[in-house]
C-alpha atoms as a PDB file:
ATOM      1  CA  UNK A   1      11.849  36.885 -43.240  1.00  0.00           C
ATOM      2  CA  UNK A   2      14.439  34.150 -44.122  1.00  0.00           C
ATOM      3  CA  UNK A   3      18.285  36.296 -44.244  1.00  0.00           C
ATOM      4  CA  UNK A   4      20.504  34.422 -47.325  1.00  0.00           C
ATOM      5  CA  UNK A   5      24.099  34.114 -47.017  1.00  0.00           C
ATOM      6  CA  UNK A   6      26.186  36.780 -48.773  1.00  0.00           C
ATOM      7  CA  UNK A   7      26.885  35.500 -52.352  1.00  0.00           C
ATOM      8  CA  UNK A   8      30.576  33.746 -53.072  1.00  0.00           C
ATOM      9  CA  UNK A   9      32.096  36.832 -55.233  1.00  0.00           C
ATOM     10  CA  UNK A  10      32.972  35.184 -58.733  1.00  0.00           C
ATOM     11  CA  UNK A  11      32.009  31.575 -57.677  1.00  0.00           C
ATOM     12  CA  UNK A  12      29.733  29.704 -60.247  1.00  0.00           C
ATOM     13  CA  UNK A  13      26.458  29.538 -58.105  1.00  0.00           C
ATOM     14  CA  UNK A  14      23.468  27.344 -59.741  1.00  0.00           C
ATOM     15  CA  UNK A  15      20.363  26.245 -58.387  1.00  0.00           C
ATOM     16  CA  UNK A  16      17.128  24.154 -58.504  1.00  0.00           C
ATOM     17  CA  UNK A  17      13.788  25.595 -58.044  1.00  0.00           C
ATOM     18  CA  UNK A  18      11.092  22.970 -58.535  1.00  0.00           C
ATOM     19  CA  UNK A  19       7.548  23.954 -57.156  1.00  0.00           C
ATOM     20  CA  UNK A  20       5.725  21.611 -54.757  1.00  0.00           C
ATOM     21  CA  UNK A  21       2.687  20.644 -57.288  1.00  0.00           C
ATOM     22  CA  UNK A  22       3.490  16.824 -56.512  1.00  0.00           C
ATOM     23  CA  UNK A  23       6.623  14.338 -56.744  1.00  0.00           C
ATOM     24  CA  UNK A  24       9.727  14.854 -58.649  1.00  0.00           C
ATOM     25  CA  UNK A  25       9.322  12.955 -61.959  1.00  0.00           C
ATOM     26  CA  UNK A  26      12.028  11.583 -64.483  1.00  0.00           C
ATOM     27  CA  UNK A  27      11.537  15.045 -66.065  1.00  0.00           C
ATOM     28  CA  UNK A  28      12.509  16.753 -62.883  1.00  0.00           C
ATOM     29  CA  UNK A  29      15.564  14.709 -62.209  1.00  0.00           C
ATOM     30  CA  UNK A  30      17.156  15.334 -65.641  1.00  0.00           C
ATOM     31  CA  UNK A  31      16.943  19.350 -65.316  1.00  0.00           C
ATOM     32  CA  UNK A  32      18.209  18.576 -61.621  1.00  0.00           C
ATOM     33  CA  UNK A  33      20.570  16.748 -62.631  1.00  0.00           C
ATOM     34  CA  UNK A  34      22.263  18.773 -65.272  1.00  0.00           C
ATOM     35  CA  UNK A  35      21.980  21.722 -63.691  1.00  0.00           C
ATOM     36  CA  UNK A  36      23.830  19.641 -60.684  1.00  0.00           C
ATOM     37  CA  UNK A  37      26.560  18.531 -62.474  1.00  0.00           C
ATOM     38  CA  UNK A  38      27.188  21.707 -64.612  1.00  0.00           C
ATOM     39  CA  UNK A  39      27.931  23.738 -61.376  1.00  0.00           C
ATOM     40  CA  UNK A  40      30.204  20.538 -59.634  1.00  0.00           C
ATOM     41  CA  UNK A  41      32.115  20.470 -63.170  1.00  0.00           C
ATOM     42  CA  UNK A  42      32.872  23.987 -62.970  1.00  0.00           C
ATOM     43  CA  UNK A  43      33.979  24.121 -59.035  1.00  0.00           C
ATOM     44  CA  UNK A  44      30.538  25.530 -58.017  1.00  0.00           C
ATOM     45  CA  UNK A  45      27.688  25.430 -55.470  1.00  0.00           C
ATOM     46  CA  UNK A  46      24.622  24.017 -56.183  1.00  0.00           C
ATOM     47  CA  UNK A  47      21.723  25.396 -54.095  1.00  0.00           C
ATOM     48  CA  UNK A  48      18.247  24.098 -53.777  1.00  0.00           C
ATOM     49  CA  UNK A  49      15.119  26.559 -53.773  1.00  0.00           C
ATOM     50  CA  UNK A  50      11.520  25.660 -52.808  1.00  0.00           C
ATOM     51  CA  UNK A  51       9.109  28.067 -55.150  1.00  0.00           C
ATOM     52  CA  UNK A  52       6.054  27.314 -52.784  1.00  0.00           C
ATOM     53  CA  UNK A  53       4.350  30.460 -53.672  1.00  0.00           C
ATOM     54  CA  UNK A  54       0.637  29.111 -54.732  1.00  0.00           C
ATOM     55  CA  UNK A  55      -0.872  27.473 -51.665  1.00  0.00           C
ATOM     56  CA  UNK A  56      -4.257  26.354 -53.916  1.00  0.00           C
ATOM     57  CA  UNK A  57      -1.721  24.860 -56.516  1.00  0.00           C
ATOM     58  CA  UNK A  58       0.460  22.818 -53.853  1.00  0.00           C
ATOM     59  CA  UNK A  59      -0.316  19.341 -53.030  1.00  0.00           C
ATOM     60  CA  UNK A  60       0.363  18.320 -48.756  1.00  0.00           C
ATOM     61  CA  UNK A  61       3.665  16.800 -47.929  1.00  0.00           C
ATOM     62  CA  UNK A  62       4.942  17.511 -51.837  1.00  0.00           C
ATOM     63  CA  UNK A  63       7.864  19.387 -50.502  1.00  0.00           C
ATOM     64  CA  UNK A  64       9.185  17.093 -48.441  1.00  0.00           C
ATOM     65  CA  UNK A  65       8.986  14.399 -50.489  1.00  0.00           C
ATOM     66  CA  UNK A  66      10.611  16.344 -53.013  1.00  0.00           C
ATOM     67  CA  UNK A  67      13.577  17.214 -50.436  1.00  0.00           C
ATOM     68  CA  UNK A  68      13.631  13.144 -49.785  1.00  0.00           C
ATOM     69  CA  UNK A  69      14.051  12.509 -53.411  1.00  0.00           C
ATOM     70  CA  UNK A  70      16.518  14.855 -54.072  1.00  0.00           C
ATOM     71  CA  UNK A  71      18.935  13.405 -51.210  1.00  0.00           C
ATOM     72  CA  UNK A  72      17.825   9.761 -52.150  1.00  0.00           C
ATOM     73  CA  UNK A  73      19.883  11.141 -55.484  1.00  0.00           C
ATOM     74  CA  UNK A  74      22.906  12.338 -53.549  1.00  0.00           C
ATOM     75  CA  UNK A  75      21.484  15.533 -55.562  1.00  0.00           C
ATOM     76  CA  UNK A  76      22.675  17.870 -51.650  1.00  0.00           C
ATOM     77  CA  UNK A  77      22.446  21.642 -51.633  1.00  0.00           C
ATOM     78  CA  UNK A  78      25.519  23.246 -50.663  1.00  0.00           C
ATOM     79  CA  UNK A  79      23.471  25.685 -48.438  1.00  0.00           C
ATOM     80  CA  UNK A  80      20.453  25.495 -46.349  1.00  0.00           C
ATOM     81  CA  UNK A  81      17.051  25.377 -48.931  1.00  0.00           C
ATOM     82  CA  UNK A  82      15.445  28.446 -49.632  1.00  0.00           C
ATOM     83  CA  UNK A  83      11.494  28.573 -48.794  1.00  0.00           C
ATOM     84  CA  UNK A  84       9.378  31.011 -51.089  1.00  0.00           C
ATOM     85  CA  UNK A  85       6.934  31.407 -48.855  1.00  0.00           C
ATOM     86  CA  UNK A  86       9.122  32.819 -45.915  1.00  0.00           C
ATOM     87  CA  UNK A  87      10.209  35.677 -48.301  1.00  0.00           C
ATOM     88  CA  UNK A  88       7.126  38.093 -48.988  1.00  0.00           C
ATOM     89  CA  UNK A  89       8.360  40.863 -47.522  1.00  0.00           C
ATOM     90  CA  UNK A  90      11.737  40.989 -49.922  1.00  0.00           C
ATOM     91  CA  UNK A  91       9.444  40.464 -53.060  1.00  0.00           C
ATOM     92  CA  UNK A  92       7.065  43.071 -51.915  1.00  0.00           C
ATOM     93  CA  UNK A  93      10.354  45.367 -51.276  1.00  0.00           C
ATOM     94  CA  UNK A  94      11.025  44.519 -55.152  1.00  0.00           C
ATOM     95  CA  UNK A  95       7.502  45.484 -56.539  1.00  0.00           C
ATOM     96  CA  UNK A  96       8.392  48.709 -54.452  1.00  0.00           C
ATOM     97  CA  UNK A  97      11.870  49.121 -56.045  1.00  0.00           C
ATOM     98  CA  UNK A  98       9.830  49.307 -59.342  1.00  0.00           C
ATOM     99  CA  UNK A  99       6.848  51.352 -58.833  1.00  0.00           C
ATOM    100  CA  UNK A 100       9.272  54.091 -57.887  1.00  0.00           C
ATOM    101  CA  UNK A 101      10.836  53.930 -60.966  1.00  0.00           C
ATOM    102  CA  UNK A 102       7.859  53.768 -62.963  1.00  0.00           C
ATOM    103  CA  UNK A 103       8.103  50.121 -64.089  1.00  0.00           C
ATOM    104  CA  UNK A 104       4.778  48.860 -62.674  1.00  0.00           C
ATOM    105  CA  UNK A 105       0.853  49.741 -63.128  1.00  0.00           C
ATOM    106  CA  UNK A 106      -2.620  48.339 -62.090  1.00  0.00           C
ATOM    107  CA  UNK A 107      -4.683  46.027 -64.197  1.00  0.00           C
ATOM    108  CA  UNK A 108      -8.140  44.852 -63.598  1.00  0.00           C
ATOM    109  CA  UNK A 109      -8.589  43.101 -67.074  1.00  0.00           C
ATOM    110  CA  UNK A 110     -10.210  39.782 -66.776  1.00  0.00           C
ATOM    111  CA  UNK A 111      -8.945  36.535 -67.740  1.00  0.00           C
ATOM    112  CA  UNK A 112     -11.724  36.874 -70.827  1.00  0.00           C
ATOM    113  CA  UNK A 113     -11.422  39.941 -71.558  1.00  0.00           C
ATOM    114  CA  UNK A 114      -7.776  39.317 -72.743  1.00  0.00           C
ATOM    115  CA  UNK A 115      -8.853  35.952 -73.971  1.00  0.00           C
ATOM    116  CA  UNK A 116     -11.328  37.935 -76.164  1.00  0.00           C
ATOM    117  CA  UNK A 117      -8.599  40.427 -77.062  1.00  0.00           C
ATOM    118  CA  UNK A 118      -5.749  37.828 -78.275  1.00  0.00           C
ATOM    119  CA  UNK A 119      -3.613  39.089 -75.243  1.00  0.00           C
ATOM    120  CA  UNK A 120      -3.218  41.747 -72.792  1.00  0.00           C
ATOM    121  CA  UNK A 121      -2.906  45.073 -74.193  1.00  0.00           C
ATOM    122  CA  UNK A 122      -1.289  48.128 -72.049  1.00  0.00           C
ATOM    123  CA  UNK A 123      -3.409  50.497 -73.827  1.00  0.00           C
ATOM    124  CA  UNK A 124      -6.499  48.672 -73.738  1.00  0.00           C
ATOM    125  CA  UNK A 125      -6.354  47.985 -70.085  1.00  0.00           C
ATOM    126  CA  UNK A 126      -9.293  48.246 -68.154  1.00  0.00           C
ATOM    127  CA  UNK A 127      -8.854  51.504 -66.112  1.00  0.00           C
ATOM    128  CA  UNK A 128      -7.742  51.515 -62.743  1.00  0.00           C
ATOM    129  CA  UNK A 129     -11.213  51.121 -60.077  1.00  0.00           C
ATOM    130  CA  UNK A 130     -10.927  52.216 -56.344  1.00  0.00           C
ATOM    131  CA  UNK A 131     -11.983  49.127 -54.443  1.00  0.00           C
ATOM    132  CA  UNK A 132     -11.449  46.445 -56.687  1.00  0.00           C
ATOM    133  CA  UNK A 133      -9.017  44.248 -56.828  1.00  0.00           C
ATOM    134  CA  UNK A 134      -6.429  44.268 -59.350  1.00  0.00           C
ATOM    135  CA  UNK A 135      -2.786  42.542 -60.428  1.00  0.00           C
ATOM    136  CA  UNK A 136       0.409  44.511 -61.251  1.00  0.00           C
ATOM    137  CA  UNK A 137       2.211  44.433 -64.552  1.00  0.00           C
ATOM    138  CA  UNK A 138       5.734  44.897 -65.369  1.00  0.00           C
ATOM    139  CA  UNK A 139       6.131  47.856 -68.315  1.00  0.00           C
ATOM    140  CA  UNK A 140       8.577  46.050 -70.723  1.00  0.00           C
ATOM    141  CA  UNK A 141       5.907  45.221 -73.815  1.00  0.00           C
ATOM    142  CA  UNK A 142       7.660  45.975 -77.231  1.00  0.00           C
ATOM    143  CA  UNK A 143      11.300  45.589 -75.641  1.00  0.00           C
ATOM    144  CA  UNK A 144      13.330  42.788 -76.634  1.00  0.00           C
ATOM    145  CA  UNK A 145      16.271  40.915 -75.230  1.00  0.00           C
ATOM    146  CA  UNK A 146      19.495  38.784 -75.985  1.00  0.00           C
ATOM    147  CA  UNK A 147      21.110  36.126 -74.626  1.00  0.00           C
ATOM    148  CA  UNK A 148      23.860  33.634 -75.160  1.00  0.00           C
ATOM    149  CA  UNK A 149      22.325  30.533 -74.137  1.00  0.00           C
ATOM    150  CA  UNK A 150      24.428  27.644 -72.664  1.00  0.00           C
ATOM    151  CA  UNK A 151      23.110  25.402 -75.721  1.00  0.00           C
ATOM    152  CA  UNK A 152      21.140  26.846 -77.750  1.00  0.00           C
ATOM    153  CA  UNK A 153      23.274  29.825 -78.670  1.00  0.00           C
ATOM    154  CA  UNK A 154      22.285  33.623 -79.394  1.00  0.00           C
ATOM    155  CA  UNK A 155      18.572  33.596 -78.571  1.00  0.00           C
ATOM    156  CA  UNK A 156      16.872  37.053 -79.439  1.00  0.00           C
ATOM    157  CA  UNK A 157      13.117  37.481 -77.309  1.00  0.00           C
ATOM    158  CA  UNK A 158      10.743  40.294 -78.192  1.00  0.00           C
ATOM    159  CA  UNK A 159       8.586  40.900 -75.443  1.00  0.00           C
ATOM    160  CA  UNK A 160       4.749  41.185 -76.462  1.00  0.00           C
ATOM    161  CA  UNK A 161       3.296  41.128 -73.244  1.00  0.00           C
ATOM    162  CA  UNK A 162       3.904  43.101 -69.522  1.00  0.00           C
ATOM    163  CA  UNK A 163       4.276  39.839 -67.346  1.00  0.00           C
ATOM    164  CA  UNK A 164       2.107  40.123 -63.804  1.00  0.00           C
ATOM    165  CA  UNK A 165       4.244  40.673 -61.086  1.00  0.00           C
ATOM    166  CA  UNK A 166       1.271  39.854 -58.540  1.00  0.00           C
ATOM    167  CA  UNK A 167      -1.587  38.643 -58.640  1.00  0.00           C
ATOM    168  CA  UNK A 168      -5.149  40.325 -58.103  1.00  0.00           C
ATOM    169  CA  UNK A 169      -5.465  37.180 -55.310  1.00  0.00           C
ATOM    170  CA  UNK A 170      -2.375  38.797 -53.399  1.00  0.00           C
ATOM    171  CA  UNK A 171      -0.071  36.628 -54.538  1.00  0.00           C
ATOM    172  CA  UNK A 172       3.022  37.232 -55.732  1.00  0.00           C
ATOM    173  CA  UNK A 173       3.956  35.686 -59.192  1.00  0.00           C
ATOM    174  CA  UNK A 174       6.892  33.515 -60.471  1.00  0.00           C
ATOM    175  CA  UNK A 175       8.730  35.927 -62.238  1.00  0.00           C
ATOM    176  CA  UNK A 176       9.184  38.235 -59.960  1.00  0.00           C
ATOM    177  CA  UNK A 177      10.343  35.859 -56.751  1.00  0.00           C
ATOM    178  CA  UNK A 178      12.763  33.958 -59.070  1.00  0.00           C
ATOM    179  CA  UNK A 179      14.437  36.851 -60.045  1.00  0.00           C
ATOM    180  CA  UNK A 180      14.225  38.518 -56.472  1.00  0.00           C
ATOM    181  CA  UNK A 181      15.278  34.942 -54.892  1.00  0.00           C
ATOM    182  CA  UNK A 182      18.500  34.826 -57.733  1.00  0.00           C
ATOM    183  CA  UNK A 183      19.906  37.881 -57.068  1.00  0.00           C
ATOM    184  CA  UNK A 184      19.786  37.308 -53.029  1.00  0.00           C
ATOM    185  CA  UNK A 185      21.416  34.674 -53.444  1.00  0.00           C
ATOM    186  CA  UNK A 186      23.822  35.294 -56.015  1.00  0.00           C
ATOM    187  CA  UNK A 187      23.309  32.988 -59.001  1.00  0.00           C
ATOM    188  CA  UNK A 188      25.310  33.551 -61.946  1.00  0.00           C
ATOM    189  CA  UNK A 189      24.095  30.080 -63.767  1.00  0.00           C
ATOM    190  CA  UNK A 190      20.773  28.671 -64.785  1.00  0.00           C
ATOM    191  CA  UNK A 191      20.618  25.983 -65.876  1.00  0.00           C
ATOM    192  CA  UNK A 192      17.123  24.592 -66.257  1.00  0.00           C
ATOM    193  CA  UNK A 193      14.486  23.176 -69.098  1.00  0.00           C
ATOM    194  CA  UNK A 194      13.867  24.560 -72.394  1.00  0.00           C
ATOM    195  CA  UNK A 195       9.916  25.088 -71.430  1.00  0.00           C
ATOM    196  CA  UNK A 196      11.629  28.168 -69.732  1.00  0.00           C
ATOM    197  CA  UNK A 197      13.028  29.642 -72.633  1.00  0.00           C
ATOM    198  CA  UNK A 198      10.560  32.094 -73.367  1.00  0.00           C
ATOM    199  CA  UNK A 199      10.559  33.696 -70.588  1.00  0.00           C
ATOM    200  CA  UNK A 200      14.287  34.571 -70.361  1.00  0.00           C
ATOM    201  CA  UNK A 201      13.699  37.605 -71.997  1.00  0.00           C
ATOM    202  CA  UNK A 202      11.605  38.968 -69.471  1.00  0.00           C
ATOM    203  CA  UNK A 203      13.930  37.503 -66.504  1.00  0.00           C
ATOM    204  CA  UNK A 204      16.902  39.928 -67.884  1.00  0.00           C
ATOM    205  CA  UNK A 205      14.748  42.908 -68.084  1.00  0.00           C
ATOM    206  CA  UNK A 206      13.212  42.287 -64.599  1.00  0.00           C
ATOM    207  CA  UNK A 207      17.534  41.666 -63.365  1.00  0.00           C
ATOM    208  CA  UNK A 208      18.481  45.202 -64.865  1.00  0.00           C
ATOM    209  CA  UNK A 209      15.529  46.697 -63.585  1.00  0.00           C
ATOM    210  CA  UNK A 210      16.700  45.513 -60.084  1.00  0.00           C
ATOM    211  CA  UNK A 211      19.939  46.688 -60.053  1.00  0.00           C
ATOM    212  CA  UNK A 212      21.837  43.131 -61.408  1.00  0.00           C
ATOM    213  CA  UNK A 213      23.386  41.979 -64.231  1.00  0.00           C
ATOM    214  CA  UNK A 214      21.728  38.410 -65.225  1.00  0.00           C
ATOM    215  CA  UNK A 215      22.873  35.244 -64.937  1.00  0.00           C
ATOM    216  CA  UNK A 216      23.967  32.636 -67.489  1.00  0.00           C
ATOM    217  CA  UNK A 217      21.264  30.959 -68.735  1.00  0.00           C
ATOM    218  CA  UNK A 218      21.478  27.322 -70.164  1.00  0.00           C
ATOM    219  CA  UNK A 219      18.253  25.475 -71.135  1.00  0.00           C
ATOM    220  CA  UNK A 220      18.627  21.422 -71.109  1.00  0.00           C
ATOM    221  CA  UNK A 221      16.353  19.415 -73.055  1.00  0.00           C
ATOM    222  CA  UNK A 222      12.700  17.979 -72.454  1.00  0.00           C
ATOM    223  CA  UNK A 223      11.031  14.831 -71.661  1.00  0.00           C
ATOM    224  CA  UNK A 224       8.125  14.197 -73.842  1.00  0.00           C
ATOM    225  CA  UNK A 225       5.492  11.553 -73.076  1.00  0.00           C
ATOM    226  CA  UNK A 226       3.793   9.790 -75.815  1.00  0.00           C
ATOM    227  CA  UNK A 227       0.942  12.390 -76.773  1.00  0.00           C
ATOM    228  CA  UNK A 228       4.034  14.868 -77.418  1.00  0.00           C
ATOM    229  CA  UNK A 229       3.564  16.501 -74.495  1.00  0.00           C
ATOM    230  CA  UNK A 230       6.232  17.924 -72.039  1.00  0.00           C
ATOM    231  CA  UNK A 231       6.610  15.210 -68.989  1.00  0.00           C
ATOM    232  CA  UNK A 232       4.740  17.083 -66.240  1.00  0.00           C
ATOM    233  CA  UNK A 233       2.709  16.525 -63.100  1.00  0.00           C
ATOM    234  CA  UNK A 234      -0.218  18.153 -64.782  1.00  0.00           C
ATOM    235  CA  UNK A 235      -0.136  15.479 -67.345  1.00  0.00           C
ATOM    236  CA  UNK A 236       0.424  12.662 -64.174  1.00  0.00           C
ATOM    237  CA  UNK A 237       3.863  11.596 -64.813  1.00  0.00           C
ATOM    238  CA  UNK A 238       5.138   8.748 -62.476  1.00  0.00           C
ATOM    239  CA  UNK A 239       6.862   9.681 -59.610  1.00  0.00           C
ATOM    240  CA  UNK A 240      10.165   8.454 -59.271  1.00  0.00           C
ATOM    241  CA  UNK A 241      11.176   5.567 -57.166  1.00  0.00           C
ATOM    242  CA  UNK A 242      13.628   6.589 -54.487  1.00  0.00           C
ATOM    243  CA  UNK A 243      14.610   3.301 -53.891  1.00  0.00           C
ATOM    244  CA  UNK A 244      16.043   2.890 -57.169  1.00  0.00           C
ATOM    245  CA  UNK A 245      18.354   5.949 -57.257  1.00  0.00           C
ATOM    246  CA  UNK A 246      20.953   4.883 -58.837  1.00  0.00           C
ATOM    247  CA  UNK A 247      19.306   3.236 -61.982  1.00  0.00           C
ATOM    248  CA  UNK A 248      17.461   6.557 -62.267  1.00  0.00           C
ATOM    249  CA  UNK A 249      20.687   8.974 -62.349  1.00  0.00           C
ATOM    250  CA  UNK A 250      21.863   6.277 -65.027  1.00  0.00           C
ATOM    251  CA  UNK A 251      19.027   6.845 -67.127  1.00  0.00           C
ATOM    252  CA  UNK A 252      19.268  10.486 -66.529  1.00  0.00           C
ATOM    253  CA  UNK A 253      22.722  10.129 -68.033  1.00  0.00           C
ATOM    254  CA  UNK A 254      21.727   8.567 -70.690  1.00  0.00           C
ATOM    255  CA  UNK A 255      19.025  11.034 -71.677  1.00  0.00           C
ATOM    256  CA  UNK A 256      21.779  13.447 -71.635  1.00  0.00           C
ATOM    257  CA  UNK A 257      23.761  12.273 -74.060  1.00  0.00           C
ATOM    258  CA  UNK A 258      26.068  10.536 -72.032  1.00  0.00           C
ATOM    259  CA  UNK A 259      26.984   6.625 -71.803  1.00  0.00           C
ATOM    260  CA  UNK A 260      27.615   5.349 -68.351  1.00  0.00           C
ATOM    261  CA  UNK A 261      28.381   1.298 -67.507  1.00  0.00           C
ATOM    262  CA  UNK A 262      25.679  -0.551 -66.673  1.00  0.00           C
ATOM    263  CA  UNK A 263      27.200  -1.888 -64.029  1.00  0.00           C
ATOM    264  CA  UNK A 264      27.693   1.410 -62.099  1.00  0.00           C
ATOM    265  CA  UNK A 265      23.476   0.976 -61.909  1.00  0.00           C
ATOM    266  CA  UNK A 266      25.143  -1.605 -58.954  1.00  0.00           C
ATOM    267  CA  UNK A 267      26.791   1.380 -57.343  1.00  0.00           C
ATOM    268  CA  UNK A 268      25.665   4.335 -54.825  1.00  0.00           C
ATOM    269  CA  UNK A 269      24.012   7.240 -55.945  1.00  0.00           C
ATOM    270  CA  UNK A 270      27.365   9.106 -54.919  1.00  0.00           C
ATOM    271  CA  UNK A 271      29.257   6.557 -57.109  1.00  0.00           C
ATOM    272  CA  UNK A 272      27.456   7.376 -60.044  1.00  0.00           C
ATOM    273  CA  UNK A 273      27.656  10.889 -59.443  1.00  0.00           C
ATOM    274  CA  UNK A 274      31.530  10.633 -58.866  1.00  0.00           C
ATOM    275  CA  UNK A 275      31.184   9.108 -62.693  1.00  0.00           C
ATOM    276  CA  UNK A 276      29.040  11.525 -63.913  1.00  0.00           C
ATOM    277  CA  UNK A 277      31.205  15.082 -62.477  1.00  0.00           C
ATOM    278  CA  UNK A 278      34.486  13.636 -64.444  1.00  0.00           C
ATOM    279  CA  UNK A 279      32.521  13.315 -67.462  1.00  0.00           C
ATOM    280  CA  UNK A 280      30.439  16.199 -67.887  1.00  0.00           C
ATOM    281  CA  UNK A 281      31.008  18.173 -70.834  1.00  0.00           C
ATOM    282  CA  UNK A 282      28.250  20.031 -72.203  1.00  0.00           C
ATOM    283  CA  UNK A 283      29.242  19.825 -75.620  1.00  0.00           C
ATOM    284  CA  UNK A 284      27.984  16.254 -75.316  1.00  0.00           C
ATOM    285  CA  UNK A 285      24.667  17.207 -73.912  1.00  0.00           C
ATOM    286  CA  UNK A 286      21.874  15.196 -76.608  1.00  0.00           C
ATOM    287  CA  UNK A 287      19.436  18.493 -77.531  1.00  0.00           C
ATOM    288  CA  UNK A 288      16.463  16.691 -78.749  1.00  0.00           C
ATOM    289  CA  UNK A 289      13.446  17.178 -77.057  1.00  0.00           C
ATOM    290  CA  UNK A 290      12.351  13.132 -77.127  1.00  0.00           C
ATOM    291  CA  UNK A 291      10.676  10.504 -75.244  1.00  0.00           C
ATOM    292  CA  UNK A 292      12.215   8.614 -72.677  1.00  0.00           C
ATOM    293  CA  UNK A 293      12.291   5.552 -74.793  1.00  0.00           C
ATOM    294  CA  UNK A 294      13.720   6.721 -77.632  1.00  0.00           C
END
């Protein structure tokens, strides 16, 4: 098991998570970079977390190239990077944490079956078989959640669905390790794409559940490509060029809603970050979900 530093008590702690499906895209570098700069503005550390928690989903030396891109981008994690994959054990002690209080049950439904049903249904759920695999739900269908949200203000989430905690494969699912992997390590900010919105609701109830208080949540805007689609590496966006750094943070800026020199394109990655960290203001952040171009 990987042991985390003890949190900073009342130090703004954010972090990036990305997942090693393939190459950071522009996408990838504006989240990283806001939620960068939003923790640096603020006096903060800035922590970087790999979620490699779905070996058939990972493609070979993704991670690393990730880690090269980040520092390419002067982008550094104030502590030493967090590996999903080394932290079962705590996640497992989570799902544990739960079950005694209730929160979790077994569900064998199929992925048609629920297709066929509109969604998964608690009280429809296919009974509980002895030798057969089967996933674990969260009980939190029919609750529903608040939020101030960094940008986008009082967000209210009903919660229609109890998320899978794990898998009937074994593995353990997204929700669960990001909440398990922000409370270890004491983040009090999120800042991260608006794709993620949604499940915020389900994030807070999982916190309480554990024994935290959530973080802040702030949800930056998307990169569309030209079918209207979120920039993704499921939908093949370009990798980014590492050896153009700079001209990349600068564009990142731009998306932002911010106007740096074109001239500091000239400069070091650091020098455009210096820029960046005096100017941040999130007021100024451009919401529009958009194209690059645009």
């Amino acid at each position: 098991m990987t042991s985390l530093a003890p949190p900073v008590s009342g130090k703004y702690i954010g972090r990036f998570a990305p997942s090693p499906t393939g190459p950071l895209h522009f996408g990838s570098l504006v989240c990283a970079l806001g939620s960068y700069l939003d923790a640096k503005t603020h006096g903060g550390h800035w922590l970087v977390r790999m979620e490699d928690l779905d070996p058939p989903r990972e493609m070979p030396g993704a991670a690393e190239r990730i880690l090269h891109t980040l520092d390419s981008h002067g982008l550094h994690s104030h502590a030493p990077v967090i590996w999903q994959s080394h932290r079962h054990q705590h996640y497992q002690d989570a799902l544990e944490r739960l079950a005694a209080q209730g929160l979790i049950y077994p569900c064998q439904c199929t992925r048609e079956q629920i297709r066929k049903a509109g969604g998964h249904r608690r009280k429809n759920c296919t009974p509980h078989t002895a030798n057969k695999e089967f996933a674990q739900r969260f009980r939190c269908a029919g609750e529903q959640e608040s939020f101030s949200d960094l940008w986008h203000g009082l967000q209210t989430h009903p919660i229609t669905e109890d998320p899978i905690l794990k898998r009937k494969d074994g593995l353990f699912a997204y929700q669960l390790a990001v909440v398990v992997d922000d409370i270890a390590q004491g983040v009090n900010h999120v800042v991260r794409g608006a794709d993620l919105l949604d499940c915020t609701g389900v994030q807070q109830r999982l916190f309480r559940a554990l024994g935290s208080e959530p973080p802040q949540f702030g949800h930056l805007p998307l990169v569309m490509n030209e079918g209207g689609q979120k920039l993704s590496k499921q939908n093949q966006a370009a990798p980014l060029d590492d050896t153009l750094a700079s001209g990349n943070l600068i564009r990142a800026l731009q998306f932002l809603g911010f106007k740096p020199p074109l001239e500091l394109a000239l400069e070091t990655p650091r020098q455009v970050l210096a820029w960046a960290i005096a100017r941040w203001q999130r007021h100024q952040v451009d919401m529009r979900n958009r194209l690059l171009e645009d």
